[in-house]
Each structure stands twice: as structure tokens, then as C-alpha cells.
N, C-alpha and C. Protein backbone atom coordinates (compact mmCIF):
# COMPACT_ATOMS: atom_id res chain seq x y z
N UNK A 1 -19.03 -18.80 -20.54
CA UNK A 1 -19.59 -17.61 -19.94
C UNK A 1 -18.74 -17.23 -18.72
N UNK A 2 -18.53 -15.84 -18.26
CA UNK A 2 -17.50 -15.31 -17.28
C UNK A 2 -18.45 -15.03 -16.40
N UNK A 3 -17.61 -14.22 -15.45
CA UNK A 3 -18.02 -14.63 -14.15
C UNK A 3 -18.85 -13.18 -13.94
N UNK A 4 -19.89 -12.73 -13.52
CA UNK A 4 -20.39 -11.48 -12.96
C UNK A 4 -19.57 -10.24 -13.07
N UNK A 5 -20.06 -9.30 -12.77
CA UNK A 5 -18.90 -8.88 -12.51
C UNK A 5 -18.50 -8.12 -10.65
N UNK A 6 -19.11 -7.93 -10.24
CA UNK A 6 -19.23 -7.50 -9.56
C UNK A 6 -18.78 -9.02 -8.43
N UNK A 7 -19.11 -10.01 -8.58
CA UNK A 7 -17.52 -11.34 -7.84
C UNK A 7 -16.19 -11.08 -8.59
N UNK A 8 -16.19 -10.67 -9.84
CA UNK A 8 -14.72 -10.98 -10.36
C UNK A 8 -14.06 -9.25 -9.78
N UNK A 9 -14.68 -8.75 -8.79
CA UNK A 9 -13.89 -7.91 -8.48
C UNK A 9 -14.06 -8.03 -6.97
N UNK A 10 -14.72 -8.92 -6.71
CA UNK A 10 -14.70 -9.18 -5.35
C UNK A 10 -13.08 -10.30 -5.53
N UNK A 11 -13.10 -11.28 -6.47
CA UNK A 11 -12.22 -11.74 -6.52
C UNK A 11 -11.11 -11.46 -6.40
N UNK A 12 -10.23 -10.43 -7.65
CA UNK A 12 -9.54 -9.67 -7.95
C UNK A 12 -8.99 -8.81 -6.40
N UNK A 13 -10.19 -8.61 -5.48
CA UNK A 13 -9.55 -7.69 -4.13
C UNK A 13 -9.11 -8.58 -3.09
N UNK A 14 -9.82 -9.89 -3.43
CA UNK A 14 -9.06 -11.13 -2.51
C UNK A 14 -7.78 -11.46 -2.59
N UNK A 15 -7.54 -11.58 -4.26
CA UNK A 15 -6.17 -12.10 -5.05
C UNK A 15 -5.16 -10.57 -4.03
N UNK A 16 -5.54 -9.85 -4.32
CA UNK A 16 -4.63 -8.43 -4.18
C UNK A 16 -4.29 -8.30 -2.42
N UNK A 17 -5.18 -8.60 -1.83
CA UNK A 17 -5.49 -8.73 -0.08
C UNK A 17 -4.11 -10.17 -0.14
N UNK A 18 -4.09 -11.13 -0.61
CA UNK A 18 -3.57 -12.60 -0.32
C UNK A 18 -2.05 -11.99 -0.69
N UNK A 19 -1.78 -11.23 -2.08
CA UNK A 19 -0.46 -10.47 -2.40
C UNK A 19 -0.28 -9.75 -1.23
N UNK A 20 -1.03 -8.65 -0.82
CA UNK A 20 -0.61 -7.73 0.25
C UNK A 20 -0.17 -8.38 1.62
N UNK A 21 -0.93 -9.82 1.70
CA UNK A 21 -0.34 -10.25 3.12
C UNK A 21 1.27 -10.98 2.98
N UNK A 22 1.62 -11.66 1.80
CA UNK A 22 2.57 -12.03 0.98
C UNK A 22 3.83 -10.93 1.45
N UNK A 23 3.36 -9.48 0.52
CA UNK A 23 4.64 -8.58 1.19
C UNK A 23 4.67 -8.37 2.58
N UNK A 24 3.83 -8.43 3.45
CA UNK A 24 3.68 -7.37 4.74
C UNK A 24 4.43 -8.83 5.24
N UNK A 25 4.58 -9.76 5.08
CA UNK A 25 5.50 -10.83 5.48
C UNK A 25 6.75 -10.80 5.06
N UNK A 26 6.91 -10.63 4.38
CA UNK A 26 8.02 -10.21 3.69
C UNK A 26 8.97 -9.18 4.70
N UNK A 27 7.93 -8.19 4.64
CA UNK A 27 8.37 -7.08 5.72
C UNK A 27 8.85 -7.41 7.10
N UNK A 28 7.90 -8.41 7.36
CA UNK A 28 7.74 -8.36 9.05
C UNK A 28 9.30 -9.51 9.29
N UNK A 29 9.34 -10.49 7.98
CA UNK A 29 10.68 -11.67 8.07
C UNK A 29 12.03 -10.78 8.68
N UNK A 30 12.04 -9.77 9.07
CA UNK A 30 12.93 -9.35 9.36
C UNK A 30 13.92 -9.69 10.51
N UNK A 31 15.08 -10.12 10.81
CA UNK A 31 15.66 -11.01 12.02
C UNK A 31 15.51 -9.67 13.23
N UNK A 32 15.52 -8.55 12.98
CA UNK A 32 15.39 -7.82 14.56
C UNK A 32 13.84 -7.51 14.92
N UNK A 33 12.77 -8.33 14.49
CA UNK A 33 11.51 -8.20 15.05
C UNK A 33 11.57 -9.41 15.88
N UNK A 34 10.31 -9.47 16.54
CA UNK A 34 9.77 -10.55 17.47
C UNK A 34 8.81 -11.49 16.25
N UNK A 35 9.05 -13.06 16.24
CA UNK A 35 8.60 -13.12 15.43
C UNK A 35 6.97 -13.10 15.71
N UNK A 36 6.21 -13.43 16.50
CA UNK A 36 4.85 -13.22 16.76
C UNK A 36 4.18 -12.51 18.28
N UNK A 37 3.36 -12.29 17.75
CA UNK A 37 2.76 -11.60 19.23
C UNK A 37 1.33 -10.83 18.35
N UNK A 38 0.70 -10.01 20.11
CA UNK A 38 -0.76 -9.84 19.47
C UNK A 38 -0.54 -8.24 18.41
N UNK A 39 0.60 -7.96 18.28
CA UNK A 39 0.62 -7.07 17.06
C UNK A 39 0.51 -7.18 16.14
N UNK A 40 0.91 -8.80 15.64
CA UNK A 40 0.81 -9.33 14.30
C UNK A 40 -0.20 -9.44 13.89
N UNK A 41 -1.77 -9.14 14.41
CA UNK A 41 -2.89 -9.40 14.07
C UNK A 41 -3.66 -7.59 13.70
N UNK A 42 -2.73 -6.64 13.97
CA UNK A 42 -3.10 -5.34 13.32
C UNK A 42 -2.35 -5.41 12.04
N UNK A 43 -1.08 -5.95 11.45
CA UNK A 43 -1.05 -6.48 9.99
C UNK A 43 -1.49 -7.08 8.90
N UNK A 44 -2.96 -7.64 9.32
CA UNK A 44 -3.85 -8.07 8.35
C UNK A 44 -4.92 -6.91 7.61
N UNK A 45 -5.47 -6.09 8.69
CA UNK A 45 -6.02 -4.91 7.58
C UNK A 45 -5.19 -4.53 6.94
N UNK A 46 -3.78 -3.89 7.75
CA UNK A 46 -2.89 -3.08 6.75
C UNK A 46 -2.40 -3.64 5.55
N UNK A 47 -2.40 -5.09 5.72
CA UNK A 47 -1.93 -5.60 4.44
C UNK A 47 -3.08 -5.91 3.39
N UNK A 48 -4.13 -6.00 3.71
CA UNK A 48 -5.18 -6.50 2.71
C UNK A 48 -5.76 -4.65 2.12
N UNK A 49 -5.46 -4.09 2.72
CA UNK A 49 -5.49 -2.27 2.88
C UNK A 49 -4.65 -1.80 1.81
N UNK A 50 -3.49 -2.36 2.14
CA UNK A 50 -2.15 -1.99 1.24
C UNK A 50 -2.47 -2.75 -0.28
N UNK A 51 -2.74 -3.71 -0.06
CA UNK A 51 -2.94 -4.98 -1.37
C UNK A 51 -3.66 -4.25 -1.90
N UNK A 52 -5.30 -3.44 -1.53
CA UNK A 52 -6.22 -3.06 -2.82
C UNK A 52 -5.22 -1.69 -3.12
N UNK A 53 -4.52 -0.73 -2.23
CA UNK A 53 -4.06 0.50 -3.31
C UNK A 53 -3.17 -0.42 -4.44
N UNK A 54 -2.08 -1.05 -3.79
CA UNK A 54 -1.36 -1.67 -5.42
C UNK A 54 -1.58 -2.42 -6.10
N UNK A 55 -3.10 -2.86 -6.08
CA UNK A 55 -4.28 -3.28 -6.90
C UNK A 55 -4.76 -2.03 -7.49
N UNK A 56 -5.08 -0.80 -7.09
CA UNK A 56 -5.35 0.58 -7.76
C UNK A 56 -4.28 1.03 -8.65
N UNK A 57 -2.94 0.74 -7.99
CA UNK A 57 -2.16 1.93 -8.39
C UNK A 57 -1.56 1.18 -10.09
N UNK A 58 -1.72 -0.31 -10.11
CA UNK A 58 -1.60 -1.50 -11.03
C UNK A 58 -2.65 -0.75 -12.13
N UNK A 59 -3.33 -1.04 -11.87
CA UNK A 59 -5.08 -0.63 -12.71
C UNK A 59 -4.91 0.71 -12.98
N UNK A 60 -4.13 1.54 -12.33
CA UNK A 60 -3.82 3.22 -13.25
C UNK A 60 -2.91 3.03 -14.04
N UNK A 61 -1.88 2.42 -14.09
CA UNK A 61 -0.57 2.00 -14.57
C UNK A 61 -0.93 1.35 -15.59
N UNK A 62 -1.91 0.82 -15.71
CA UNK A 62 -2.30 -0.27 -16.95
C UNK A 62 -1.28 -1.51 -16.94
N UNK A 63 -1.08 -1.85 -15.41
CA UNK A 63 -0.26 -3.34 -15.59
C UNK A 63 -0.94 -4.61 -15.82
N UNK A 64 -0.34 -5.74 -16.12
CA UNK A 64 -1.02 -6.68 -15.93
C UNK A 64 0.05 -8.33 -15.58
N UNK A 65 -0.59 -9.08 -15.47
CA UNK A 65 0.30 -10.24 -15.06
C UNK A 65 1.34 -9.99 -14.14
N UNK A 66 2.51 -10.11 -14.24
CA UNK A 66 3.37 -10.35 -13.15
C UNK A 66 3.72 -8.77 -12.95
N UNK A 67 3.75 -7.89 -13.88
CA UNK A 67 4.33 -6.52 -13.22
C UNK A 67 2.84 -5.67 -12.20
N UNK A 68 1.80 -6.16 -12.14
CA UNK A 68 0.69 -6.23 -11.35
C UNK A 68 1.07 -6.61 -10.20
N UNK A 69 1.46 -7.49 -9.79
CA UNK A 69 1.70 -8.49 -8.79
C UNK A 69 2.81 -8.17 -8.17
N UNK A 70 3.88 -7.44 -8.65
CA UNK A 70 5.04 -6.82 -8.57
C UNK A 70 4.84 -5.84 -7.82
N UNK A 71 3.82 -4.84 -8.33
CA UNK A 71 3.51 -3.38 -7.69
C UNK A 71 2.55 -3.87 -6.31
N UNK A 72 2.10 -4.81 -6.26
CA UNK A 72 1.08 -5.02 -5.49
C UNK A 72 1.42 -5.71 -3.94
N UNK A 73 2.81 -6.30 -4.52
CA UNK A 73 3.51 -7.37 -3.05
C UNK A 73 4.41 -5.89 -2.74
N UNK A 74 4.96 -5.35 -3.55
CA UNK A 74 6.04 -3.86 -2.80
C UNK A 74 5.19 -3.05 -2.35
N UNK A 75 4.33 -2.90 -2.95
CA UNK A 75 3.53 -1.53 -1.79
C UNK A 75 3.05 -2.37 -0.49
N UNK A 76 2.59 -3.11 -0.40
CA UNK A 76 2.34 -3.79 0.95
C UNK A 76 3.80 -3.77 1.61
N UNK A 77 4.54 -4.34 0.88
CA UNK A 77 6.14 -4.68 1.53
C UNK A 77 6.65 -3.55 2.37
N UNK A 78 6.37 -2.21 1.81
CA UNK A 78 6.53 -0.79 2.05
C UNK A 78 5.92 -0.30 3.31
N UNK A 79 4.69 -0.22 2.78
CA UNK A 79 3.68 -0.17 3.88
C UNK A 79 3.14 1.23 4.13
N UNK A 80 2.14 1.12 5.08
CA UNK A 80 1.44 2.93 4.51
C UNK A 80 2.72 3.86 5.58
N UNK A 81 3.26 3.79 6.41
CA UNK A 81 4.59 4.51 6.85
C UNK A 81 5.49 4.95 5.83
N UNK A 82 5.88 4.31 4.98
CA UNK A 82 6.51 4.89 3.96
C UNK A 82 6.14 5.86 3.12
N UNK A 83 4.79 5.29 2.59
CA UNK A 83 3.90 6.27 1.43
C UNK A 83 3.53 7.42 2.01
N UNK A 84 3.25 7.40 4.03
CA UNK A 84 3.31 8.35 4.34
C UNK A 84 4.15 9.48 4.39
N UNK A 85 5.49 9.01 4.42
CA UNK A 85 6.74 9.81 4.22
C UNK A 85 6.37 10.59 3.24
N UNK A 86 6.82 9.67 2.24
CA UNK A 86 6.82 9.33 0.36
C UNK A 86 6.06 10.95 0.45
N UNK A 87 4.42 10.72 0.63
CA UNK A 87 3.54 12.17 0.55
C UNK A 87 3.80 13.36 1.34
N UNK A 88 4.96 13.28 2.68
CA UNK A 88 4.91 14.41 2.93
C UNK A 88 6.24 15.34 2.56
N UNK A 89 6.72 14.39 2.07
CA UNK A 89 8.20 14.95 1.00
C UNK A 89 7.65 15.70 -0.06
N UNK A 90 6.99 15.19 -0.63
CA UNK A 90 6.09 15.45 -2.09
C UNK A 90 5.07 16.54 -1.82
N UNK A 91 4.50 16.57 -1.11
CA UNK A 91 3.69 18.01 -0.52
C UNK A 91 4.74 18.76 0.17
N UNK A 92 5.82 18.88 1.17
CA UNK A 92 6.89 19.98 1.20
C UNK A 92 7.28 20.36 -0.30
N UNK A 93 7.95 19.43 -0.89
CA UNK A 93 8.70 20.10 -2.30
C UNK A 93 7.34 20.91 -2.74
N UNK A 94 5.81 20.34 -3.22
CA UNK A 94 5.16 21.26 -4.11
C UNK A 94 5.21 22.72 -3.31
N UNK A 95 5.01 22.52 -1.71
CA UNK A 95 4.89 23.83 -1.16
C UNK A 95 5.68 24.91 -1.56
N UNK A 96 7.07 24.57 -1.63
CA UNK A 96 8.52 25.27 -1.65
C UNK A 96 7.95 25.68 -2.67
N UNK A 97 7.74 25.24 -3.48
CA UNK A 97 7.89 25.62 -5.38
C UNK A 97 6.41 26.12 -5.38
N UNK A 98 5.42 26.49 -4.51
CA UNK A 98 4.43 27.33 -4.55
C UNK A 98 2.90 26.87 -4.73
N UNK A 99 3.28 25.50 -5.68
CA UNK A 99 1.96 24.63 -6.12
C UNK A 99 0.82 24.29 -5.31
N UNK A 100 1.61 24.02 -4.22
CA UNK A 100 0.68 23.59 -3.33
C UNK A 100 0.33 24.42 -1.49
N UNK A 101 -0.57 25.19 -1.18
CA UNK A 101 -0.50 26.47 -0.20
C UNK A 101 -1.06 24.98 1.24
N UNK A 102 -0.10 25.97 2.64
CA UNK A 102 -0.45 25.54 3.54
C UNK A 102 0.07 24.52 4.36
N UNK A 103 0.96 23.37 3.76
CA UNK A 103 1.92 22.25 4.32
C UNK A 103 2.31 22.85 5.40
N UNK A 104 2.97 23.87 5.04
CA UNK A 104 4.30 24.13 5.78
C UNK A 104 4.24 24.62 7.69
N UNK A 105 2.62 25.47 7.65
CA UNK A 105 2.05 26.46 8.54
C UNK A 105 1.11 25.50 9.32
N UNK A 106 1.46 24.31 9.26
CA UNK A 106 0.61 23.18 9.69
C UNK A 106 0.65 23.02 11.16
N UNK A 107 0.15 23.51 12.04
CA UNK A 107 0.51 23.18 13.82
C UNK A 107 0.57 21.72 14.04
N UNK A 108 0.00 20.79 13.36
CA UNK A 108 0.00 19.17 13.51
C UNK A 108 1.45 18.92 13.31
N UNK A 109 2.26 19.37 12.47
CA UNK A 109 3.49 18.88 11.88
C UNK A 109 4.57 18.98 12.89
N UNK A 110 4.07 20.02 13.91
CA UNK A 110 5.71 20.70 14.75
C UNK A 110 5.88 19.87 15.89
């Protein structure tokens, strides 16, 4: 007999949180950071944060096993700074090309 379900997805967001802290280390191994201090302790939401989207973005993708785990340690590795980029590249281009109204006329952006 399996497990509930509602733990095996409590599980599943632990497994994905433990990956996400995995990359955001990854990230942080970098030789021109400091290696510790009290900043390193705002990298645990972001990484257990980061872990459930590439736990989402896995589960849209229909991955499983290691290419799961793959998507799940790089998007943490990345981090939401990037994806933030990533989306505002991707909302300029739709603007240009019309799809999408309003990016551009944004007073936050200037």
C-alpha cells in the first residue's frame, strides 16, 4: 500500500526544496563571493522557492527521474534574477510584435 497522497507531495516538495538548496550552492561555490555570512540564510527560501517551480516546470514537461532533477538543481542554480530577466526579455519581444499591450509605458521600468 502507498503512501497518502497528500504526504507524497509533501514529500516530493521536500525532495525538490533539498535539490533547490543543492543548486543555489552550486551557485553561491563561486571563488569571488564571501563564503558565509548572515546573507546566506536569505538563500534558503529562495532555494526551496526555486526547487518547487522546477518541481512545476518538471511536472509540465512530463519529466521524470534524472531529467526532473536536472531541471530542478538549474533553475535553483539560476535563480529567480535570471528568470526575472529571462521574463522581461520575453514580455519586451511579445510587446514589439504587439501580443502583449503595456510593458513598454511602464513608469516602474525607467
Amino acid at each position: 500500500m502507498g503512501m497518502p497522497h497528500g504526504q507524497r507531495e509533501f514529500l516530493e516538495l521536500g525532495i525538490a526544496g533539498l535539490l533547490g538548496l543543492i543548486g543555489r550552492l552550486l551557485f553561491l561555490a563561486r571563488a569571488d563571493r564571501r563564503r558565509f555570512g548572515w546573507g546566506l540564510l536569505w538563500e534558503i527560501p529562495i532555494a526551496i522557492g526555486m526547487g518547487a517551480i522546477g518541481k512545476g516546470l518538471a511536472v509540465w514537461f512530463g519529466l521524470t527521474a534524472f531529467p526532473e532533477t536536472a531541471v530542478i538543481i538549474s533553475v535553483a542554480y539560476v535563480g529567480p534574477r535570471f528568470i526575472d530577466a529571462l521574463l522581461d526579455v520575453a514580455l519586451r519581444r511579445l510587446s514589439a510584435c504587439g501580443v502583449v499591450k503595456g510593458t513598454d509605458d511602464d513608469p516602474a521600468r525607467e
